[in-house]
N, C-alpha and C. Protein backbone atom coordinates (compact mmCIF):
# COMPACT_ATOMS: atom_id res chain seq x y z
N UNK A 1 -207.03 -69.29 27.52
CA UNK A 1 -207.01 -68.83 26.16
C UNK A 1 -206.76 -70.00 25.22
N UNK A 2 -207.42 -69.88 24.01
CA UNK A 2 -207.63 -70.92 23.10
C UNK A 2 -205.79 -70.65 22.34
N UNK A 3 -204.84 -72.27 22.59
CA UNK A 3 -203.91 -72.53 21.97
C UNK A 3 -202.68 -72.17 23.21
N UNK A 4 -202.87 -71.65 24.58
CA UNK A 4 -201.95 -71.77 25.45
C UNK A 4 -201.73 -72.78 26.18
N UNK A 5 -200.45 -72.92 26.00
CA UNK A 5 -199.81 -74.06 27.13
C UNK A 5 -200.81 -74.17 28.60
N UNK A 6 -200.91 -75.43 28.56
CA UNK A 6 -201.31 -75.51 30.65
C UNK A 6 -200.31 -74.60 31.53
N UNK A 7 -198.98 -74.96 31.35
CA UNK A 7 -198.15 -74.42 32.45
C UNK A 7 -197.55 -73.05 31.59
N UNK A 8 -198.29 -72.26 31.19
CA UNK A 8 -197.28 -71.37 30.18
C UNK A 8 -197.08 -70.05 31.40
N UNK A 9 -195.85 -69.97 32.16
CA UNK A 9 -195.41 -69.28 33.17
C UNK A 9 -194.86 -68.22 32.82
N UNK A 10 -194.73 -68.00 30.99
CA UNK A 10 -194.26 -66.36 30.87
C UNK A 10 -195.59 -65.59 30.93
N UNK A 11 -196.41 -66.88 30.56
CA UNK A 11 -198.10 -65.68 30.78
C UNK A 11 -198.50 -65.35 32.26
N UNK A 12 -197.92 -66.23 32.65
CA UNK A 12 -198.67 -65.61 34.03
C UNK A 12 -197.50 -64.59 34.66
N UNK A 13 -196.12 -64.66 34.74
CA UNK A 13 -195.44 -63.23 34.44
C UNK A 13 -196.22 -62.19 34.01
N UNK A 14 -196.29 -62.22 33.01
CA UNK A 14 -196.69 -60.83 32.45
C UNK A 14 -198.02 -60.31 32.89
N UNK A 15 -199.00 -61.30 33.32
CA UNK A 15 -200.17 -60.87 34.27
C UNK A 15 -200.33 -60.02 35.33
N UNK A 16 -198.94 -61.09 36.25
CA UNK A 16 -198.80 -60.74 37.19
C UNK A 16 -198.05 -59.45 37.31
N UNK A 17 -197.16 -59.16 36.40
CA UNK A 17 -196.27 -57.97 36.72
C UNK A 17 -197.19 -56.62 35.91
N UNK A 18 -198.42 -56.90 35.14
CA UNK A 18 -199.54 -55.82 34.74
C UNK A 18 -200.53 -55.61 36.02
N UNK A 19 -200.55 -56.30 36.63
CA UNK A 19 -201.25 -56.25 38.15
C UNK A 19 -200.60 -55.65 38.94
N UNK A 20 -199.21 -55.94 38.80
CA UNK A 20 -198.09 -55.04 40.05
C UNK A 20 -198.17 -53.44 39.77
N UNK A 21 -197.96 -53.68 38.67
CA UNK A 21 -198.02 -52.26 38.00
C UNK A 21 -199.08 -51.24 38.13
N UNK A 22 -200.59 -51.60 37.52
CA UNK A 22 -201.56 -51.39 38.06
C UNK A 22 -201.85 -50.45 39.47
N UNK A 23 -201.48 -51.53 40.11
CA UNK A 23 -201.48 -51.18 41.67
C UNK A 23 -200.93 -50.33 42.40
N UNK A 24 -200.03 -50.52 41.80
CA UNK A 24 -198.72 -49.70 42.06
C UNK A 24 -199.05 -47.86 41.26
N UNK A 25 -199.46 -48.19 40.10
CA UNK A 25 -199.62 -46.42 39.76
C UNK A 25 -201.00 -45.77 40.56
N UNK A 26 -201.91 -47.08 40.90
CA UNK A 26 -203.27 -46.50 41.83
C UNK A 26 -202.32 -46.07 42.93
N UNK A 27 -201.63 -46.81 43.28
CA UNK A 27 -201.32 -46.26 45.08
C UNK A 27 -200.50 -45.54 44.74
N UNK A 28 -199.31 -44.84 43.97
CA UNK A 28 -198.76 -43.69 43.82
C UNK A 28 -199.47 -42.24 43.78
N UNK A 29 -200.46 -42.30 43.07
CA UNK A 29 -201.71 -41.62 43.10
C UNK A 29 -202.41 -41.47 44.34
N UNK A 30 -202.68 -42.50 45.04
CA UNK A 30 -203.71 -42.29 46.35
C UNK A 30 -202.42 -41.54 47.12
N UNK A 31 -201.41 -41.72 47.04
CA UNK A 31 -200.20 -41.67 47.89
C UNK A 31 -199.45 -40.48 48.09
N UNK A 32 -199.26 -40.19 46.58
CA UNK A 32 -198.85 -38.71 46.08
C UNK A 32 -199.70 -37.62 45.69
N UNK A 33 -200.86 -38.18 45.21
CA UNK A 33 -201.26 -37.14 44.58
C UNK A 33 -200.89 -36.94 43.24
N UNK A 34 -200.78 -35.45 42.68
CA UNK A 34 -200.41 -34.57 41.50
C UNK A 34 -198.71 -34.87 40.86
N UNK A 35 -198.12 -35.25 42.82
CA UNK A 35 -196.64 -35.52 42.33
C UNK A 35 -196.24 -36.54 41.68
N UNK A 36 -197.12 -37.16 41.42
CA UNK A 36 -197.29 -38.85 41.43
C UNK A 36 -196.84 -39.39 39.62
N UNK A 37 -197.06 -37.72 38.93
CA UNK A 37 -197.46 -38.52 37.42
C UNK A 37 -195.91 -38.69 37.02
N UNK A 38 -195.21 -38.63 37.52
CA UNK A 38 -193.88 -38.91 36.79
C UNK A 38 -193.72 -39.84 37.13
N UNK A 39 -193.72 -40.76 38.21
CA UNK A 39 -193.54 -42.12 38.86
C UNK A 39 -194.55 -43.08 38.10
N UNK A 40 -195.74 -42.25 37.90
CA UNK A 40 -196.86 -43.44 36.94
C UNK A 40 -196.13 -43.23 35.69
N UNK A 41 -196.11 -42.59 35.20
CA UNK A 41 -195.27 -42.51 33.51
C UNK A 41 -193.79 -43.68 33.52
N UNK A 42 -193.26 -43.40 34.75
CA UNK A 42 -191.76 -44.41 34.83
C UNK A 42 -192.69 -46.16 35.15
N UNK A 43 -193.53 -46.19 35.91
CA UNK A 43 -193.75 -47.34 36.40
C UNK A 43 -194.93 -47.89 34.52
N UNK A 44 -195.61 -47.21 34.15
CA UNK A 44 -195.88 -47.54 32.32
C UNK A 44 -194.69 -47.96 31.90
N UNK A 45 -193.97 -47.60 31.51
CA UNK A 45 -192.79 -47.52 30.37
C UNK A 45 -192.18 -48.52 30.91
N UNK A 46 -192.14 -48.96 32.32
CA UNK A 46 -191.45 -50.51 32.97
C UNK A 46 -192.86 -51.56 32.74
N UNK A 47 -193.88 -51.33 32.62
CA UNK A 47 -194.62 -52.03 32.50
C UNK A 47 -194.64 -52.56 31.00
N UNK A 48 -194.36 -51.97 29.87
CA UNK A 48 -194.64 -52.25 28.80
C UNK A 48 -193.02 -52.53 28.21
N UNK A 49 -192.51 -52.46 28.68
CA UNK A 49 -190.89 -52.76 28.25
C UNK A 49 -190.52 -53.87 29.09
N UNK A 50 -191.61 -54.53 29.67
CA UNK A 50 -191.74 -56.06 30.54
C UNK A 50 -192.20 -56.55 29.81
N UNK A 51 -193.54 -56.02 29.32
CA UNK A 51 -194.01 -57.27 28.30
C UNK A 51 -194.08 -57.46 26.98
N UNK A 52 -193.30 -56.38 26.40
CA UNK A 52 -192.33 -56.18 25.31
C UNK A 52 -191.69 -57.34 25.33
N UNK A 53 -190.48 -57.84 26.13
CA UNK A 53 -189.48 -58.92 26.68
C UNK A 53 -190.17 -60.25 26.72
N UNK A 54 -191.47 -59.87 28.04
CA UNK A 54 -191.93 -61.48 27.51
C UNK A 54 -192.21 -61.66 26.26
N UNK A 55 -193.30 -60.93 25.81
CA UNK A 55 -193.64 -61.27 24.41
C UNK A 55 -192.53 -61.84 23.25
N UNK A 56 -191.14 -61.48 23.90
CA UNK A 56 -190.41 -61.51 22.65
C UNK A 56 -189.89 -63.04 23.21
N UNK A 57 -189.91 -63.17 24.05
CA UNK A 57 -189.41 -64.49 24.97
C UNK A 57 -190.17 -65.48 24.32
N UNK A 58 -191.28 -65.23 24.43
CA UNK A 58 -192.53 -66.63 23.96
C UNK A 58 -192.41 -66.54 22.83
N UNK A 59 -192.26 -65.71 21.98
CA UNK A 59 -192.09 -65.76 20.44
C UNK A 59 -190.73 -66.73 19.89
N UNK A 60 -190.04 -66.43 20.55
CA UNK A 60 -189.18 -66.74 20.66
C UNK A 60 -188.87 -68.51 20.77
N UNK A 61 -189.47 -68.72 22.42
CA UNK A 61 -189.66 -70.03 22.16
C UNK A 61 -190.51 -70.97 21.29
N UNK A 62 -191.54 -70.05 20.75
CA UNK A 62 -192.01 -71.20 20.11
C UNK A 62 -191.66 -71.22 18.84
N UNK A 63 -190.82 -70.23 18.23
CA UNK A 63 -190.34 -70.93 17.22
C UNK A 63 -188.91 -71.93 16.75
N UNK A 64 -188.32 -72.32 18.16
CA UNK A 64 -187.57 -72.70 18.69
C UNK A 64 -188.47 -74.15 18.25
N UNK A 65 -190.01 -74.46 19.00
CA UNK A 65 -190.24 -76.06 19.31
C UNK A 65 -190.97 -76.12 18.00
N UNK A 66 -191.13 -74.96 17.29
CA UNK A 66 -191.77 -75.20 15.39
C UNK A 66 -190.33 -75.56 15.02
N UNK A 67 -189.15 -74.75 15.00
CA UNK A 67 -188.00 -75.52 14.31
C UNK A 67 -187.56 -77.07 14.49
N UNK A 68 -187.79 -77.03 15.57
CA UNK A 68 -187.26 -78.89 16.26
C UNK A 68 -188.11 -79.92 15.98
N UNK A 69 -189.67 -79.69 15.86
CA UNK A 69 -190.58 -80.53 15.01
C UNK A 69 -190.40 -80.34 13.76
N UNK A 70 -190.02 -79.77 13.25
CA UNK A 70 -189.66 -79.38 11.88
C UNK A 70 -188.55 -80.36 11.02
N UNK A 71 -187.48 -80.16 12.36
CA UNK A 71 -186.38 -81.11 12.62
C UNK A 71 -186.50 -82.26 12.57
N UNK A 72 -187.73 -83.03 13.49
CA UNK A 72 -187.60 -84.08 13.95
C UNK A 72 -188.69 -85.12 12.61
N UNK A 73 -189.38 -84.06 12.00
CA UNK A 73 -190.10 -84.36 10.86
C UNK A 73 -189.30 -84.86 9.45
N UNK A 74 -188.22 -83.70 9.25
CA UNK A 74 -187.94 -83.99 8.07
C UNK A 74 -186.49 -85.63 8.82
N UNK A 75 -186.70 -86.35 9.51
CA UNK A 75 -185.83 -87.46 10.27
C UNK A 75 -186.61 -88.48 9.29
């Protein structure tokens, strides 16, 4: 993606744990069946309250390394 870090490891978190997830509500489904939709509804709401967190994480840091160039500018 145009403007991401090489090593940016909260993105690949959040990939990876939308893939877990994924997978995880298919095979609850192949697994359970009908009983299944309350476990897919719990395993959503962990999925998006993950990347809720990252998102707020990376936001987070980068305005952390905008403040410190900011910093190191007005030097």
């Amino acid at each position: 993606m145009a403007g991401a870090a090489p090593r940016d490891g909260l993105r690949r978190i959040a990939i990876g744990s939308q893939a877990v997830g994924f997978i995880l509500i298919i095979t609850l489904e192949t697994v359970m069946g009908d009983d299944a939709r309350p476990w897919q509804g719990v395993t959503l709401a962990a999925m998006l309250a993950t990347a809720a967190c990252l998102a707020l994480m990376r936001r987070y840091r980068r305005n952390r390394k905008r403040r410190q160039r900011e910093a190191h500018d007005d030097v």
